[in-house]
N, C-alpha and C. Protein backbone atom coordinates (compact mmCIF):
# COMPACT_ATOMS: atom_id res chain seq x y z
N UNK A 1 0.42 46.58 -45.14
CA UNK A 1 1.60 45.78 -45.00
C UNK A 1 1.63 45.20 -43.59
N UNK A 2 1.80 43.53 -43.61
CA UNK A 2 1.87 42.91 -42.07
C UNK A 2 3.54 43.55 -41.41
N UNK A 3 3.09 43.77 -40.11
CA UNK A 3 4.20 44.22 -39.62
C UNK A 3 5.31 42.59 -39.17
N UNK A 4 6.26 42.71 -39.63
CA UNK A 4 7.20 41.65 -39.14
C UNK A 4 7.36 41.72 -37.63
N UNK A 5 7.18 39.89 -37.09
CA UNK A 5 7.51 39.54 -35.64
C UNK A 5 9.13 39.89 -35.25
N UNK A 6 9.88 39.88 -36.24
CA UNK A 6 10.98 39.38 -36.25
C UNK A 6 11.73 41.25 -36.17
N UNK A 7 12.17 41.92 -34.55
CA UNK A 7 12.92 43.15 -34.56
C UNK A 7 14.03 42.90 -34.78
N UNK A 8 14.98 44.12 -34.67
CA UNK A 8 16.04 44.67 -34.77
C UNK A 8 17.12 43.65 -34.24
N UNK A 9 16.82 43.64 -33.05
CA UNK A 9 17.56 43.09 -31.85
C UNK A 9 17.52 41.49 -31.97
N UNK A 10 16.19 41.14 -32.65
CA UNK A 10 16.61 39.41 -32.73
C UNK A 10 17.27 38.92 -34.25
N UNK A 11 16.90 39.85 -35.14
CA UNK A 11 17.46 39.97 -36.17
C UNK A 11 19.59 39.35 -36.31
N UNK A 12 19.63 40.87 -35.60
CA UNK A 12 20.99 40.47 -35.14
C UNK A 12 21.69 39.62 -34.68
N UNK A 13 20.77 38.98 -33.48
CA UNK A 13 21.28 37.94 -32.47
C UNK A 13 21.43 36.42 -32.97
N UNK A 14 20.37 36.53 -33.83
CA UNK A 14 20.20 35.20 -34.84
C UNK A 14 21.10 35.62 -35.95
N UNK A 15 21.94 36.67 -36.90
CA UNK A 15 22.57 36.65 -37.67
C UNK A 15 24.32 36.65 -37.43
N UNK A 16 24.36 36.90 -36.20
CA UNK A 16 25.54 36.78 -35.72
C UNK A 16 25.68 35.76 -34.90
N UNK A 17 24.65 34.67 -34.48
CA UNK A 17 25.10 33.56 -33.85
C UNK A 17 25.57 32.66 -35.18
N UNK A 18 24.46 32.93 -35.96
CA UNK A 18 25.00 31.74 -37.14
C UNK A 18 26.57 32.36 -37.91
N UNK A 19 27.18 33.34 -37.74
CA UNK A 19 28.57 33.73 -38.24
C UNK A 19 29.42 32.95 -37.30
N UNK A 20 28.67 33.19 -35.88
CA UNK A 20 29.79 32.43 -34.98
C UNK A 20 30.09 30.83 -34.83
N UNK A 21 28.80 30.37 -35.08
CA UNK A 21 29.05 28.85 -35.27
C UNK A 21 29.70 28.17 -36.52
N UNK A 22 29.56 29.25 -37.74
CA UNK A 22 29.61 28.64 -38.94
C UNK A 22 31.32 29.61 -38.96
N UNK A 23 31.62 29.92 -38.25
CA UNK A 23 33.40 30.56 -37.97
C UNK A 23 33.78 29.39 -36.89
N UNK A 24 33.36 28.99 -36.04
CA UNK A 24 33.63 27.85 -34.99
C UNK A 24 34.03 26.57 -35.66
N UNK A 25 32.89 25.97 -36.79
CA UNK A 25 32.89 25.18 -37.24
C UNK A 25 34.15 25.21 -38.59
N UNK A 26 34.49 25.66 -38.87
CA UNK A 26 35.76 26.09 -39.96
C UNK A 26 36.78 26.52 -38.87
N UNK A 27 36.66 26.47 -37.73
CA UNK A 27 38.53 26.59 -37.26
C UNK A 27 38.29 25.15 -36.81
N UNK A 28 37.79 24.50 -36.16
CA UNK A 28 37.68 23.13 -36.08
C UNK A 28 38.35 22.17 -37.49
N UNK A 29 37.59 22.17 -38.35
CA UNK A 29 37.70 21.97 -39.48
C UNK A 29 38.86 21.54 -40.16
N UNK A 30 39.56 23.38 -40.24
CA UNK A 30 41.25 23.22 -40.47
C UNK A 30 41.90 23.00 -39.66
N UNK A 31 41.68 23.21 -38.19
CA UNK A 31 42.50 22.14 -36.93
C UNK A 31 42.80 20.32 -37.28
N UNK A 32 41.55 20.00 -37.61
CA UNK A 32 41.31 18.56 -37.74
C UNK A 32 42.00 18.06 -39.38
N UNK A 33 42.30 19.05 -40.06
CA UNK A 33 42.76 19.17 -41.30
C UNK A 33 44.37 19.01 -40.97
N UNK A 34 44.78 20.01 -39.92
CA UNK A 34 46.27 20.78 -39.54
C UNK A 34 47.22 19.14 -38.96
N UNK A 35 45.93 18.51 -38.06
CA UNK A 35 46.24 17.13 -37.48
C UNK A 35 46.39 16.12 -38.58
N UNK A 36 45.15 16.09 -39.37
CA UNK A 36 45.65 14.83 -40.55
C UNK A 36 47.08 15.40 -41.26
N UNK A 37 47.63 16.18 -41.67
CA UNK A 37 48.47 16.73 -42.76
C UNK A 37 49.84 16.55 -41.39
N UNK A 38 50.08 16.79 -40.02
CA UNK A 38 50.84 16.43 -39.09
C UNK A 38 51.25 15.01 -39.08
N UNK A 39 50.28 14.08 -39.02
CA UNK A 39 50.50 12.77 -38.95
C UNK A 39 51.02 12.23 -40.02
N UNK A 40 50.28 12.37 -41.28
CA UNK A 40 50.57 12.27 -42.44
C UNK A 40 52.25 12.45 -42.66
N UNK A 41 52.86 13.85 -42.24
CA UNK A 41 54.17 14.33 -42.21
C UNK A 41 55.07 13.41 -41.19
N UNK A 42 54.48 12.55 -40.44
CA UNK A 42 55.35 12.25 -39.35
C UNK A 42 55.46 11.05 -39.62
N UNK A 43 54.36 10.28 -40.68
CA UNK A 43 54.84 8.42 -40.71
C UNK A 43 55.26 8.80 -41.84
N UNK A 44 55.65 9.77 -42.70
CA UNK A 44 56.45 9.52 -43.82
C UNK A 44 57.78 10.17 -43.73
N UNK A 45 57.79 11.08 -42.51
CA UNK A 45 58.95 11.82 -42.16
C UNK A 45 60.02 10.71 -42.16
N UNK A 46 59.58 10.08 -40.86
CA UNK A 46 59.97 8.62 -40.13
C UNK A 46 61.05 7.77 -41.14
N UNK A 47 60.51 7.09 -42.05
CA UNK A 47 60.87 5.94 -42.87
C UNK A 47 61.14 6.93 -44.12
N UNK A 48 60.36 7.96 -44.80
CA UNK A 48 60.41 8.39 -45.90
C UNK A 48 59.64 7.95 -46.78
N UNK A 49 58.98 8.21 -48.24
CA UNK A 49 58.61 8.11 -48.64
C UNK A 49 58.80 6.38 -49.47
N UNK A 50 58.32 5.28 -49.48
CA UNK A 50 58.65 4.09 -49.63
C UNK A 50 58.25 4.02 -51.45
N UNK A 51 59.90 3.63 -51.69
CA UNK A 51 59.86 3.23 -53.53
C UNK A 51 58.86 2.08 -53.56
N UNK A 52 58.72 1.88 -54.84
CA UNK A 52 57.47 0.36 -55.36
C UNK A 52 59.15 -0.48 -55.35
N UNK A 53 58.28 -1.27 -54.82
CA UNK A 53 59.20 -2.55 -54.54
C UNK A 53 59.92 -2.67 -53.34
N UNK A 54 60.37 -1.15 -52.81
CA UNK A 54 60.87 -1.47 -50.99
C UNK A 54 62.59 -1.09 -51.89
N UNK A 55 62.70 -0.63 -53.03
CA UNK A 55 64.38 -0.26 -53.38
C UNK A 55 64.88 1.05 -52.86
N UNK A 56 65.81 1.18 -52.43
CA UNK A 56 65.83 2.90 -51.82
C UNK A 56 67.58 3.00 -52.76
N UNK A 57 67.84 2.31 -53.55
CA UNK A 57 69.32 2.14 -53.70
C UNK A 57 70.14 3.34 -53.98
N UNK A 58 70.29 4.46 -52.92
CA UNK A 58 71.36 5.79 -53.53
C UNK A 58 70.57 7.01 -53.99
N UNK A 59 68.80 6.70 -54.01
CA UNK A 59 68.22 7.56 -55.15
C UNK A 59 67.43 8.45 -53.74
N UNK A 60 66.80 9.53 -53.81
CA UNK A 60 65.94 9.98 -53.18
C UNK A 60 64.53 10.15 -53.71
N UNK A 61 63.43 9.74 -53.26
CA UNK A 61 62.26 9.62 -53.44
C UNK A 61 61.46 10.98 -53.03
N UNK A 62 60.74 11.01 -53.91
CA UNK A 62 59.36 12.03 -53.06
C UNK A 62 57.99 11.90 -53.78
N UNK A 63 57.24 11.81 -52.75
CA UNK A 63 55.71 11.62 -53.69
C UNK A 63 55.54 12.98 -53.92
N UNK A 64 54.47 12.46 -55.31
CA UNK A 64 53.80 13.36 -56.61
C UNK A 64 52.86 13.94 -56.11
N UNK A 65 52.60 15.33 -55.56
CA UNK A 65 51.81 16.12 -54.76
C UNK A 65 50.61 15.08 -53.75
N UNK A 66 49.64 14.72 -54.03
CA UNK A 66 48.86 14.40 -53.42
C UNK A 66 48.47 12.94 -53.55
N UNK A 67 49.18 12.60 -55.01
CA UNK A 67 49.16 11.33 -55.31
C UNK A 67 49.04 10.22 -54.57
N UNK A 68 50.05 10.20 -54.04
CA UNK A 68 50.62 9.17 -53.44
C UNK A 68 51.71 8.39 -54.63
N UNK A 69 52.18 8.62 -55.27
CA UNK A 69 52.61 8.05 -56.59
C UNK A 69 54.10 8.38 -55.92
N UNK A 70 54.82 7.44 -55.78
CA UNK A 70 56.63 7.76 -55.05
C UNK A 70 57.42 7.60 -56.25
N UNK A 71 58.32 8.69 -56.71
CA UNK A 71 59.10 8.75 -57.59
C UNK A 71 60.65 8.93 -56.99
N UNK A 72 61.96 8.59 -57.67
CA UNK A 72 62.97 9.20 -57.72
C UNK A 72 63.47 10.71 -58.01
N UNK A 73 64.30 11.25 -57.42
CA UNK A 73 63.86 12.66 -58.19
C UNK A 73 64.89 12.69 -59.45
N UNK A 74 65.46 11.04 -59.70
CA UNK A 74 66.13 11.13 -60.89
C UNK A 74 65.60 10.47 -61.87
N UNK A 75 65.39 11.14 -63.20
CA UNK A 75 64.73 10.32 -63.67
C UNK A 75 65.84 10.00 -65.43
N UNK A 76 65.18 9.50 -66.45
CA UNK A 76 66.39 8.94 -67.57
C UNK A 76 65.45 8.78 -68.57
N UNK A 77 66.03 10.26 -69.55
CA UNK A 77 65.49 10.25 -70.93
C UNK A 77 65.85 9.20 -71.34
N UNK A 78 65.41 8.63 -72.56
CA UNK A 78 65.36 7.91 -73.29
C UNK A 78 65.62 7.83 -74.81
N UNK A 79 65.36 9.26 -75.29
CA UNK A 79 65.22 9.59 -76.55
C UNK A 79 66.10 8.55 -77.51
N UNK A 80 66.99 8.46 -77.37
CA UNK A 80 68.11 8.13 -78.39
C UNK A 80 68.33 7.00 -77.57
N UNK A 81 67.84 6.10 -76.63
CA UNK A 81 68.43 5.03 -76.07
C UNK A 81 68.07 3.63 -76.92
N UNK A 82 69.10 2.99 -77.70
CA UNK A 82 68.74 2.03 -78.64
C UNK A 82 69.27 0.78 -77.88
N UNK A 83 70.04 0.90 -76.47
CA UNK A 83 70.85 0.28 -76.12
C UNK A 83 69.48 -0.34 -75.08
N UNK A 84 69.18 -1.72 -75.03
CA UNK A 84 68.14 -2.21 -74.18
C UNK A 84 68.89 -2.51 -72.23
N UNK A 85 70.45 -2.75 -73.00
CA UNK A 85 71.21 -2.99 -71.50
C UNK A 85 71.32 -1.76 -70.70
N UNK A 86 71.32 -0.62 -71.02
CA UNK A 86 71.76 0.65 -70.89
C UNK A 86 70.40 0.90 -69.84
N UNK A 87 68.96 0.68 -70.56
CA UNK A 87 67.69 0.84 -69.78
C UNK A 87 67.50 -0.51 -68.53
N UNK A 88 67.74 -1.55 -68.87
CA UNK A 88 68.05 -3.01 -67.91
C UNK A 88 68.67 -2.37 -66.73
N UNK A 89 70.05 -1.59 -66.72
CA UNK A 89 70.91 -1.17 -65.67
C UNK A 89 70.19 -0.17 -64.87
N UNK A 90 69.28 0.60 -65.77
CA UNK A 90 69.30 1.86 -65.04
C UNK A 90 67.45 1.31 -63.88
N UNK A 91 67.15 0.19 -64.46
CA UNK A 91 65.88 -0.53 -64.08
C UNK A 91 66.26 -1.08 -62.38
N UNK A 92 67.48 -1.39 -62.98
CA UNK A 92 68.53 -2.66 -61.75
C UNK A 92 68.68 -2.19 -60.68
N UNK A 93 69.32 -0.74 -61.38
CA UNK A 93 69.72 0.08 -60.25
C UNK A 93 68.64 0.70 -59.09
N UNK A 94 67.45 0.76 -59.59
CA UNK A 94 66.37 1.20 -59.05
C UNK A 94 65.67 2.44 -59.50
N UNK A 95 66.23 2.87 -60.61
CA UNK A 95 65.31 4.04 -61.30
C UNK A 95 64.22 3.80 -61.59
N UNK A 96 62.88 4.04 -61.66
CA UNK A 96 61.43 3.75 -62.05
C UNK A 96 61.39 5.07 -63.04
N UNK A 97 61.66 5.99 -63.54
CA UNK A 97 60.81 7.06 -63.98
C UNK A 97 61.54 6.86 -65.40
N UNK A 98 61.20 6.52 -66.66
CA UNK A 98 61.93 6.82 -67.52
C UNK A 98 61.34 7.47 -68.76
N UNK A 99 61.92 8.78 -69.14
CA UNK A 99 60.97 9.25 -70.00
C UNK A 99 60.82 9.28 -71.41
N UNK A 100 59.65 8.81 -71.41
CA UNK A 100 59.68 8.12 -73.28
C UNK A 100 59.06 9.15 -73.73
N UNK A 101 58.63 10.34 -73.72
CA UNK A 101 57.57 11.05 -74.34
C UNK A 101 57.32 10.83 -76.06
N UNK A 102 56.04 10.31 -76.49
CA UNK A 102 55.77 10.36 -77.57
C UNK A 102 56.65 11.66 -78.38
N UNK A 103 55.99 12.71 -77.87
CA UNK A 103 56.76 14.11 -78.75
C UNK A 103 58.26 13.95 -79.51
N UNK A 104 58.88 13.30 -79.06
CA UNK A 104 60.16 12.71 -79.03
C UNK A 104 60.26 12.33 -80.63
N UNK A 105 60.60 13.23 -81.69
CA UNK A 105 60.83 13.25 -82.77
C UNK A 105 59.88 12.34 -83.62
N UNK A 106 59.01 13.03 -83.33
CA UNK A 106 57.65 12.92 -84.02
C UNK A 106 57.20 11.45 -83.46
N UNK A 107 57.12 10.85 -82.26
CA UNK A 107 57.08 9.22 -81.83
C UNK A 107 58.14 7.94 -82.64
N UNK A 108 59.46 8.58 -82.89
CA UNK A 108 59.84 7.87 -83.63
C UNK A 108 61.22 7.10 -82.76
């Protein structure tokens, strides 16, 4: 059996430098992570989250986790709405979210 160049002592020195760089390199990482997600928080802190179209009328907005997708946090079943003025108003007013779900008595 060839005897290995490679002792005890360099073994180590080389297995614990690469823990330390590759631990260096991951607090960097989520630092530079900690900064985007800061900034991010601070131009939307600022103004708030901006409705489609620029309407803010009375409603409060918040984007859809990661989306970017800006909703009201009110939103307007629909189920039984036969009334087209009823959905027009609630359009006017600045609601965007309205929920039609197929499931909704069998899509009917």
């Amino acid at each position: 059996m060839k005897k290995s160049a490679l002792n005890r002592r360099d073994f180590l020195r080389v297995g614990l430098t690469g823990l330390v760089t590759t631990g260096a390199a991951g607090l960097l990482l989520a630092d530079d992570k900690k900064q985007k997600q800061e900034a991010k928080k601070q131009s939307t802190t600022a103004s708030g989250p901006q409705p489609p179209g620029g309407r803010r009328e009375g409603f409060i907005y918040r984007t859809l986790g990661r989306t970017g997708v800006v909703l009201p946090v009110v939103s307007m079943g629909v189920m039984n709405s036969d009334n087209p003025e009823l959905v027009r108003a609630a359009l006017d007013s600045g609601l965007v979210h309205l929920d039609t779900a197929h499931g909704y008595q069998r899509g009917r």
